[in-house]
Protein backbone atom coordinates (compact mmCIF):
# COMPACT_ATOMS: atom_id res chain seq x y z
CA UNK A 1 10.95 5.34 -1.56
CA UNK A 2 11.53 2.32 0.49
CA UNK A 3 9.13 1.57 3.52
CA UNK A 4 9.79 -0.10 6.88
CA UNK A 5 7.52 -1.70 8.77
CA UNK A 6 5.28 1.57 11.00
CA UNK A 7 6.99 4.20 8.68
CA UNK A 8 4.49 7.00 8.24
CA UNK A 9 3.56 8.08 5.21
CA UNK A 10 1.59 10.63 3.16
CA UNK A 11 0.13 10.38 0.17
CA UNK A 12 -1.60 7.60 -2.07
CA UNK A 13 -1.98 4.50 -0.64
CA UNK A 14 -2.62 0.77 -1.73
CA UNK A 15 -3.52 -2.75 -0.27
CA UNK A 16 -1.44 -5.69 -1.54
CA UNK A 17 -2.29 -9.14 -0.55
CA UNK A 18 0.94 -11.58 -0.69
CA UNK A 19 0.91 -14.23 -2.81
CA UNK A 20 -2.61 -16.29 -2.42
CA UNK A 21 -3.12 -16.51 0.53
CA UNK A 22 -0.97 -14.08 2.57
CA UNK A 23 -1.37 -10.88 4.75
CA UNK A 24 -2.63 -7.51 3.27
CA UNK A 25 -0.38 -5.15 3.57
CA UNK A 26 0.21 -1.09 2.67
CA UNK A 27 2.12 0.38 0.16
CA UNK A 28 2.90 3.61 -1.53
CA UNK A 29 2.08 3.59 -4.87
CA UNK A 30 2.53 7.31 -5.90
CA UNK A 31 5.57 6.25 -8.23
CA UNK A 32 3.38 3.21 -9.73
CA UNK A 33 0.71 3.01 -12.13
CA UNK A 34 -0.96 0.05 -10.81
CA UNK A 35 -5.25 -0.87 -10.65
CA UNK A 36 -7.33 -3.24 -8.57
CA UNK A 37 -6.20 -6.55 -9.53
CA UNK A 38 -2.78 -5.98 -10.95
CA UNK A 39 0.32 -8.72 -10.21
CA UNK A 40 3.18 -6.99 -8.55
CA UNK A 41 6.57 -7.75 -7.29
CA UNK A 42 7.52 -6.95 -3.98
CA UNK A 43 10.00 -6.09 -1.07
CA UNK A 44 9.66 -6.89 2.62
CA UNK A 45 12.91 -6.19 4.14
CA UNK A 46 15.29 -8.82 2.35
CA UNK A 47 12.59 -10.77 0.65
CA UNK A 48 11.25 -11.02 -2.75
CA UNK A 49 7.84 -11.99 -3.28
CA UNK A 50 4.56 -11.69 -5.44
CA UNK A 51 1.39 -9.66 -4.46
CA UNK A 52 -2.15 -8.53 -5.70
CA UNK A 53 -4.10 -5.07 -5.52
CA UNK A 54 -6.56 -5.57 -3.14
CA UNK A 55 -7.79 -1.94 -3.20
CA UNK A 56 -8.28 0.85 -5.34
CA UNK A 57 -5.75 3.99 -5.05
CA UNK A 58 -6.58 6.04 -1.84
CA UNK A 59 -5.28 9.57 -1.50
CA UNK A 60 -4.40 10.57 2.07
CA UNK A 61 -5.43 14.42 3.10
CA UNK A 62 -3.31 13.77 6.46
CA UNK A 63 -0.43 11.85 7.68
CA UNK A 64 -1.22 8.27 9.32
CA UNK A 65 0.79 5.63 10.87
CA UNK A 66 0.31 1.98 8.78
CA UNK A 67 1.97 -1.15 9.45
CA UNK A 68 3.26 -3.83 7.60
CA UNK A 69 4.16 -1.67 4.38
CA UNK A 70 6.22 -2.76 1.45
CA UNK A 71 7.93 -1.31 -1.52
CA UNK A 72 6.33 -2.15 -4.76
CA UNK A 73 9.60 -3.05 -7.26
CA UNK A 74 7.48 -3.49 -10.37
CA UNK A 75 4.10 -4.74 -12.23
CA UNK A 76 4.36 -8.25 -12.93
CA UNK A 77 6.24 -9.19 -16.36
CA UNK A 78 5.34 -11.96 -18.31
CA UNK A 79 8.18 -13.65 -17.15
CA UNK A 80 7.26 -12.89 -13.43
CA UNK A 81 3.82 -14.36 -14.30
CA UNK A 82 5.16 -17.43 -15.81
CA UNK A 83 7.61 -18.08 -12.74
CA UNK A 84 4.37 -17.36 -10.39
CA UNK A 85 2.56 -20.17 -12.24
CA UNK A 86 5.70 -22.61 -11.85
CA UNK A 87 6.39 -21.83 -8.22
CA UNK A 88 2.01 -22.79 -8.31
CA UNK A 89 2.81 -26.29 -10.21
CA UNK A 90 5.93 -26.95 -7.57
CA UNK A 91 4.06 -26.27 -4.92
CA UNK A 92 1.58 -28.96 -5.63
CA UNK A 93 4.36 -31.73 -5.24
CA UNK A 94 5.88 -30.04 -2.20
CA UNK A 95 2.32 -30.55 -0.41
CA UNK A 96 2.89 -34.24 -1.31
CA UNK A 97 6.70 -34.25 0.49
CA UNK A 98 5.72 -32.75 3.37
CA UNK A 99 2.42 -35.34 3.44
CA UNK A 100 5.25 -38.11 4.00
CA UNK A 101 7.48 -36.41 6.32
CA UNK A 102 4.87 -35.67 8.64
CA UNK A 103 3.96 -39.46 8.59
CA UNK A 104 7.66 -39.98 9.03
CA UNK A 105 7.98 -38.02 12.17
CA UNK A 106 4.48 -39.22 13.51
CA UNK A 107 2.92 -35.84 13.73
CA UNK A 108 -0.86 -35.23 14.32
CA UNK A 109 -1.15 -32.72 11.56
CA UNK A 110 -2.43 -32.36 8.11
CA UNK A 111 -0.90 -30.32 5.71
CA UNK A 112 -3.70 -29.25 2.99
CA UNK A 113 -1.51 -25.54 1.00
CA UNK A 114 1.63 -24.78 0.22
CA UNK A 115 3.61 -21.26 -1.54
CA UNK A 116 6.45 -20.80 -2.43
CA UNK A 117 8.01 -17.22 -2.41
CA UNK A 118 8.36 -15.25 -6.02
CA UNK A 119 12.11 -15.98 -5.53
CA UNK A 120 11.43 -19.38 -3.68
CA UNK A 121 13.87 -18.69 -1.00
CA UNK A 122 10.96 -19.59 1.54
CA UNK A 123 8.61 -21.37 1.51
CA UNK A 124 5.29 -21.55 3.15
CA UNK A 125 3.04 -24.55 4.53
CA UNK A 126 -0.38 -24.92 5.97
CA UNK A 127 -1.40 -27.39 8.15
CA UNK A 128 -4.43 -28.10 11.08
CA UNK A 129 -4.27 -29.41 14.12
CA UNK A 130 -5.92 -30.40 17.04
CA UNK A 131 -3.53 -28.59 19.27
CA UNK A 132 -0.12 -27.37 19.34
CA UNK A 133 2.09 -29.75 17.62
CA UNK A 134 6.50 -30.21 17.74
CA UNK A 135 7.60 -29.51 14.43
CA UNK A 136 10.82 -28.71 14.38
CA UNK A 137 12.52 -31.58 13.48
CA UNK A 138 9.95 -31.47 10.52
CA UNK A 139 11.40 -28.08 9.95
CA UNK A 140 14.75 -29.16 10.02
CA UNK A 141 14.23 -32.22 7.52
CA UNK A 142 11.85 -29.84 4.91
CA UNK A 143 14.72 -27.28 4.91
CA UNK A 144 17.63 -29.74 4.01
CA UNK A 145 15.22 -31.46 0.94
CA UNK A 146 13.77 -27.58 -0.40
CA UNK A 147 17.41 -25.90 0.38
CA UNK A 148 14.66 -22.86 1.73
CA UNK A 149 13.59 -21.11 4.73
CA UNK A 150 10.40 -23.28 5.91
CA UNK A 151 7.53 -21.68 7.70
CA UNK A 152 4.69 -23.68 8.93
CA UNK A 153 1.23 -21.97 9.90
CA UNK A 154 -1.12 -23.56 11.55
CA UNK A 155 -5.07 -22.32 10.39
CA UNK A 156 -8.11 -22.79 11.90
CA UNK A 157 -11.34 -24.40 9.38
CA UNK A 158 -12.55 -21.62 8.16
CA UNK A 159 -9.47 -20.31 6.76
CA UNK A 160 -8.60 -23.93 5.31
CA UNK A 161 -11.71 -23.60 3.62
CA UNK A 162 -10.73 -20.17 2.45
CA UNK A 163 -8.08 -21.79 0.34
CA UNK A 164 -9.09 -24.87 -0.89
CA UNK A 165 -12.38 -23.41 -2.01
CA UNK A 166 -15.84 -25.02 -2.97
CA UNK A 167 -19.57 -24.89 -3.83
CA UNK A 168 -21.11 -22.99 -0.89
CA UNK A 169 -24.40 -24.93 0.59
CA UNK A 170 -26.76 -22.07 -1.08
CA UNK A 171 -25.45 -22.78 -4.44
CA UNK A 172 -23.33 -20.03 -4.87
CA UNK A 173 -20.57 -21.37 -7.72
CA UNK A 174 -17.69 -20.74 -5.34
CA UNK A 175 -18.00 -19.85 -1.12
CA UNK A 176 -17.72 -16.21 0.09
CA UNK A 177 -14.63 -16.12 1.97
CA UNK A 178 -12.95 -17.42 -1.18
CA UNK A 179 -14.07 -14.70 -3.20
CA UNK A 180 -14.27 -11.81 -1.56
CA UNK A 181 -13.48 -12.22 2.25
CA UNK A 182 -10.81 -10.91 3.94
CA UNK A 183 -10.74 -11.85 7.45
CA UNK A 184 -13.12 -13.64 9.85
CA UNK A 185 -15.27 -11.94 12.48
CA UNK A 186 -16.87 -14.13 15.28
CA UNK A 187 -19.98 -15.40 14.50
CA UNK A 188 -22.61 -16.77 17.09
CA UNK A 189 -26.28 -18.55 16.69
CA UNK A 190 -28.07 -15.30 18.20
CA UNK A 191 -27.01 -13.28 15.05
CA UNK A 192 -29.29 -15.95 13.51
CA UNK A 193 -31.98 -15.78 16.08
CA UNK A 194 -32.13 -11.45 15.29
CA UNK A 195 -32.56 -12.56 12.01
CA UNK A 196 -35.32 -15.27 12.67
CA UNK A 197 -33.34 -18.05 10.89
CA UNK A 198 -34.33 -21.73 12.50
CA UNK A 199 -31.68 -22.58 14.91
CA UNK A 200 -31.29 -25.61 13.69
CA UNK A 201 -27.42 -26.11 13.99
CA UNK A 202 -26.62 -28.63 10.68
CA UNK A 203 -28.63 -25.67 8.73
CA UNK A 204 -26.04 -23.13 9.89
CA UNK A 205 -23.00 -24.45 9.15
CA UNK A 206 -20.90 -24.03 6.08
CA UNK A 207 -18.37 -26.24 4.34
CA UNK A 208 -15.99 -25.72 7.01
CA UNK A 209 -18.03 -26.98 9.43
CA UNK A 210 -18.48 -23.34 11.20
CA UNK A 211 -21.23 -21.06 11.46
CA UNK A 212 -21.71 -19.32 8.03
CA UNK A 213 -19.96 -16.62 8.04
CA UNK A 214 -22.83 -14.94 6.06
CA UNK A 215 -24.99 -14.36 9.32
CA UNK A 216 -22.91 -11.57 9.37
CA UNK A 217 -23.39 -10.00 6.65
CA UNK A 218 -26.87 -8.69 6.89
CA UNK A 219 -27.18 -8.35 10.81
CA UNK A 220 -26.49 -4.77 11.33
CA UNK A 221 -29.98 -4.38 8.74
CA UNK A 222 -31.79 -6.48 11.16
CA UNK A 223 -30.66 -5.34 14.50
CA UNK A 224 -31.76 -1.81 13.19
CA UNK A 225 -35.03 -2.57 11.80
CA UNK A 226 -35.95 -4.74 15.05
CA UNK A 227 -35.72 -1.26 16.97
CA UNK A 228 -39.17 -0.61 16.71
CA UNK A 229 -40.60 -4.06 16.95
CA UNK A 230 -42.35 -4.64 20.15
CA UNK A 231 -41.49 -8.42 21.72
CA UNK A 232 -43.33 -11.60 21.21
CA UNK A 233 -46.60 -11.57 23.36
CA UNK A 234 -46.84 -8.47 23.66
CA UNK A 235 -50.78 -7.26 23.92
CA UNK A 236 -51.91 -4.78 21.02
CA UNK A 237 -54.69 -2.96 19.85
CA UNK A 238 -55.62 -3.07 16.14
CA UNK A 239 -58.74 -2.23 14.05
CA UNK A 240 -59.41 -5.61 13.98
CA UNK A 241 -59.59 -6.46 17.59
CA UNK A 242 -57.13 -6.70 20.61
CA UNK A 243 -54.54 -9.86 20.55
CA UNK A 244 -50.62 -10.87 21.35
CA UNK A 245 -47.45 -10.47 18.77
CA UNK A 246 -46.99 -14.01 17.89
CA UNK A 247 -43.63 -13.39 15.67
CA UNK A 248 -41.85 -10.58 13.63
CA UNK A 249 -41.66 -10.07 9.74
CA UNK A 250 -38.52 -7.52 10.58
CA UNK A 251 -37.69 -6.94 6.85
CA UNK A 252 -41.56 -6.31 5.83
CA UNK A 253 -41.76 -4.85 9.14
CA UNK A 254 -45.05 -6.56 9.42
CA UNK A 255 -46.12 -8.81 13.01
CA UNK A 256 -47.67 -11.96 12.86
CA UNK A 257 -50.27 -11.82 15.79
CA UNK A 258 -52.87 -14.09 17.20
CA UNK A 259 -56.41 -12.31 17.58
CA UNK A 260 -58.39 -12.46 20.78
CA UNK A 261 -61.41 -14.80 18.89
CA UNK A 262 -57.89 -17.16 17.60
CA UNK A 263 -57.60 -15.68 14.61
CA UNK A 264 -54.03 -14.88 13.38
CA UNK A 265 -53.44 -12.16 10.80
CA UNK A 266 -49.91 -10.12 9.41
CA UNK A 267 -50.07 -6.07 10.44
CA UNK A 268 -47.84 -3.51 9.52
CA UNK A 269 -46.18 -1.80 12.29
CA UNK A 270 -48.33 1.27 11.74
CA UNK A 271 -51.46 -0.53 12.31
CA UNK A 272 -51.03 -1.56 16.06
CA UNK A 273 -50.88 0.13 19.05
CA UNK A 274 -49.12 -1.04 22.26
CA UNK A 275 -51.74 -2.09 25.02
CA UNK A 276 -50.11 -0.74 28.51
């Protein structure tokens, strides 16, 4: 069965990511025996292109609207996979072309990625930019050397980063969003204050020159675990002596607090008692 784009379906569903780098999409895969990982040729409405299982089979018990699905034509042949893996080498050279017709036409861009569609009737290139740039003459001068439909997207760091790749700053062989992530959220310096990280703004930032993207990642922990920690300064009791919560330990859930005759000692949460 054939799928158009909000068509609603019932029964097992997949997530295919197009090509690389493109959008994740839904698909019935009831007459397919694909698994996580698996190459597949495609159809969105005229086009032919290339995809990857992004998720594991998921059986529907209702009906649900979904957008953006696509018929699945077939797992990936050997030949697909070796025209997949040309259209890759090509690609590399049209990034260099479009390099030096941007510096033709003068534009402040830079064009870092390029795909090509499985049947390389379009083709795709990525490019940053200050602001809004003119590119249709670009467009115009691309499509008459490729002899394809041209589509420019302009990304933002983090997803530039996202393709090209590289050694995250904790030593991780390759960064996050290239393995795993797939989309951004918003991240902020007071998900790194919750988590008592040193605001120290060069210590935050990742290769893309944006606030990790793993402050995420364990917040929702911390913001539940700081539920029962009373604020900084706040007067206690202990067996020890009466003093003021000097910091938080949320993951020990231990305080650090500062005795009435100076001395400073590490509590469990169990062993003070608010002073009112």
């Amino acid at each position: 069965m054939e799928c158009g784009l909000g068509t609603v379906l019932k029964g097992n569903l997949m997530q295919v990511r197009l090509r690389e780098f493109g959008k994740v999409l839904s698909t019935d895969s009831s007459d397919q025996k694909l698994n996580f990982g698996d190459i597949c040729i495609v159809k969105i409405d005229y086009e032919i292109d290339y995809g990857k299982i992004v998720s594991n089979k998921k059986a529907l018990s209702e009906e649900g609207s979904f957008q953006g699905v696509v018929k699945i034509l077939r797992k990936a042949t050997s030949s697909d996979l070796e025209q997949i893996e040309q259209n890759r080498r090509q690609s590399k050279s049209a990034v260099e072309t479009c390099r030096e017709k941007v510096d033709q036409h003068r534009l402040p861009m830079r064009i870092f990625g390029c795909e090509f569609s499985f049947d390389r009737q379009k083709i795709i290139f990525y490019f940053t930019a200050a602001g809004r740039v003119d590119f249709r003459n670009l467009v115009r001068d691309l499509a008459s050397v490729f002899k394809a439909r041209i589509d420019l997207h302009q990304l933002g760091p983090r997803d530039e980063a996202k393709m090209i790749g590289g050694i995250a700053p904790c030593g991780k062989t390759e960064v996050c969003c290239t393995q795993f992530m797939g989309r951004f959220e918003t991240i902020t310096t007071r998900m790194a204050k919750i988590q008592r990280l040193p605001v120290r703004q060069e210590k935050l930032l990742g290769l893309c020159g944006q606030l990790k993207c793993c402050l995420k990642f364990e917040l929702d922990t911390y913001e539940e675990l700081s539920k029962s920690f009373p604020e900084e300064g706040t007067r206690v009791s202990t067996k020890l002596g009466r003093g003021r919560i000097m910091d938080q330990d949320i993951l020990r859930q231990r305080v650090i607090m500062r005795l009435e005759d100076d001395r400073q000692v590490s509590l469990s949460l169990d062993e003070i008692t608010v002073l009112k």
